[in-house]
Protein backbone atom coordinates (compact mmCIF):
# COMPACT_ATOMS: atom_id res chain seq x y z
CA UNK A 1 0.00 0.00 0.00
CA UNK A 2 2.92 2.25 0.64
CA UNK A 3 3.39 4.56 -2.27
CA UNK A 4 -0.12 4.00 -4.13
CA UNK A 5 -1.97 7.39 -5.44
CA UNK A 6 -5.17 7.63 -4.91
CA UNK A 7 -8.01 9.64 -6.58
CA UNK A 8 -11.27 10.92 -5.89
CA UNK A 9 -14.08 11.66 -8.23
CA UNK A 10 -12.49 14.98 -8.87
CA UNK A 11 -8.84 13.87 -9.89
CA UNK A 12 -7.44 15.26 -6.86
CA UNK A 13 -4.77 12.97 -5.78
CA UNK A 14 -3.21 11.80 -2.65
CA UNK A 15 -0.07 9.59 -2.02
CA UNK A 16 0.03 7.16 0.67
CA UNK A 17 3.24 8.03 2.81
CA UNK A 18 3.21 5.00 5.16
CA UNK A 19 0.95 2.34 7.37
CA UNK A 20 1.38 1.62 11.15
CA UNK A 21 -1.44 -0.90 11.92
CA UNK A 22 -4.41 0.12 10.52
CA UNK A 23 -3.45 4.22 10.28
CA UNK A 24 -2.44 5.41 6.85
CA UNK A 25 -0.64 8.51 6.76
CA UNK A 26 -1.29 10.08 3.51
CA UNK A 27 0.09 13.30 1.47
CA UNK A 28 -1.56 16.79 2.16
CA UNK A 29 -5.14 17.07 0.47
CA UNK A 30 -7.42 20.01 -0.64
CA UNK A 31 -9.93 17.87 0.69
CA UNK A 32 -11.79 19.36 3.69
CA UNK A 33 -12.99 16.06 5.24
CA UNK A 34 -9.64 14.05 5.19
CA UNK A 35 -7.41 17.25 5.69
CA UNK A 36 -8.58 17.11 8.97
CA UNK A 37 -7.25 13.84 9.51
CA UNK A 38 -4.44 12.80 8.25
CA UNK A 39 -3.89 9.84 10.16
CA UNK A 40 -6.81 7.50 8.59
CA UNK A 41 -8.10 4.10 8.17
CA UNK A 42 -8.92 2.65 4.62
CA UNK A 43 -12.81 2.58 5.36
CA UNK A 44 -12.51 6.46 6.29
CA UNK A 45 -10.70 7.57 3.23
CA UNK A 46 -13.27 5.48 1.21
CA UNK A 47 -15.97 7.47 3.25
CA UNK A 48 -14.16 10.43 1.89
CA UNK A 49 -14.10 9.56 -1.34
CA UNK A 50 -11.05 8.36 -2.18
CA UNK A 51 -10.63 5.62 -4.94
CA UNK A 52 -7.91 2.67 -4.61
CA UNK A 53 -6.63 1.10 -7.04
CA UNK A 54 -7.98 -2.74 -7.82
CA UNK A 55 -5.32 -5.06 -6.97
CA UNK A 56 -5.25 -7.93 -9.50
CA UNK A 57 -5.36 -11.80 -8.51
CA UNK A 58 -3.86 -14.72 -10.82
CA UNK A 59 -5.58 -17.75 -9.84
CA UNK A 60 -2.59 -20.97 -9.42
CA UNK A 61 -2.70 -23.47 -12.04
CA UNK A 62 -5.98 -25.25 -12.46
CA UNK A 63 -7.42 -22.97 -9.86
CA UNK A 64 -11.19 -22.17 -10.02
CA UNK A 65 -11.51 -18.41 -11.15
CA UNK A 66 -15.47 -16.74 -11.90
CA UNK A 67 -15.53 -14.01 -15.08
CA UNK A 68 -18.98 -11.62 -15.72
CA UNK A 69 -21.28 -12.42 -17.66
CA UNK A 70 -24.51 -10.80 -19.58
CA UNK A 71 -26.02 -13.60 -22.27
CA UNK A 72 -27.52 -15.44 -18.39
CA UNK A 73 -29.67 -14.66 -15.57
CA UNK A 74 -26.52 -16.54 -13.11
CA UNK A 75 -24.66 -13.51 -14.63
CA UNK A 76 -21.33 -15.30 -14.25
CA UNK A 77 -19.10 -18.06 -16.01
CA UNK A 78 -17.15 -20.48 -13.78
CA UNK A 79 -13.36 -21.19 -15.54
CA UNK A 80 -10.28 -23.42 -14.43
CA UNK A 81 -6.78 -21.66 -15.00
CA UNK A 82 -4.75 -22.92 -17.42
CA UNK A 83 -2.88 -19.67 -18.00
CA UNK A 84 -4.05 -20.08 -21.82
CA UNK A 85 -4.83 -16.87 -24.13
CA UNK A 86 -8.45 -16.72 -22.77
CA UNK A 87 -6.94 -16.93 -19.30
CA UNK A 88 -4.85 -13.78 -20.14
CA UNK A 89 -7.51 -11.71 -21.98
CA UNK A 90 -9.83 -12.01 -18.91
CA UNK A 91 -6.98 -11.07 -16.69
CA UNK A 92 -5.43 -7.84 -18.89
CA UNK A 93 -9.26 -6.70 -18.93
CA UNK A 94 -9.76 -7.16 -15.47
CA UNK A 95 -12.43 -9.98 -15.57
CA UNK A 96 -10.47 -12.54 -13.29
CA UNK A 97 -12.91 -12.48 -10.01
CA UNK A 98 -12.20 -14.51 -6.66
CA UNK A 99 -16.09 -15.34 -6.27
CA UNK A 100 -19.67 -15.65 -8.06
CA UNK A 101 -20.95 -12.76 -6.12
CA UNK A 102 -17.67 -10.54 -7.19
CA UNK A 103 -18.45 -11.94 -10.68
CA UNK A 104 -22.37 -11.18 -10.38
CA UNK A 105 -21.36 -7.31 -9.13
CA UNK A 106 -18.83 -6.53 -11.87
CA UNK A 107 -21.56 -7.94 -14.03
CA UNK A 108 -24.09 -5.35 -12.83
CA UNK A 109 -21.84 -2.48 -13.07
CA UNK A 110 -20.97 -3.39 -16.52
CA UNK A 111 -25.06 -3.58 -17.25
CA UNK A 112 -25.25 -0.71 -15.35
CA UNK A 113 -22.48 1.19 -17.62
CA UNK A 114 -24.25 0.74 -20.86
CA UNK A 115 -28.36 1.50 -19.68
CA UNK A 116 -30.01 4.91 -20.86
């Protein structure tokens, strides 16, 4: 976590200087709310708005891995690792999910994403 930027829905930007426990002490922000603390957990800069970064998981070899998506009502497809090209287009695209329900949720946003 040291080092990471993160943004908020503005593009303001804040740096993560260090961790000790469950305090992160971040860069100096424009922000109001987190300004006034600067010492902050992860759920409180999320409160505030701030966006981190999606850290990618690579399933082991012949691992179970779940990928979105919208042609069914289960609104996910259950895959095996084989590190194959499939494997590694869902994984540069950010597809690769733990679990159905993270599966079912990235499905939504992506139905979500495209409804007038």
């Amino acid at each position: 976590m040291y080092g990471q930027i993160l943004t908020n829905k503005d593009g303001d930007t804040i740096k993560i200087l260090g961790v000790l426990n469950e305090l992160i002490f971040i860069s100096a922000t424009n922000d109001y709310k987190t300004a006034n603390n600067s010492n902050c957990t992860k759920e409180d800069l999320i409160d505030c708005g701030w966006i981190f970064p999606i850290e990618k998981w690579t399933p082991e070899m012949d691992e179970k891995y779940y990928t979105p998506y919208t042609g069914d009502v289960t609104k996910y497809i259950s895959c095996t690792w084989t590190n194959n090209k499939t494997d590694k287009h869902f994984l540069a695209n950010n597809l690769v999910c733990r679990t159905k329900e993270e599966a079912i949720a990235l499905t939504d946003k992506m139905l979500g994403a495209v409804r007038v």
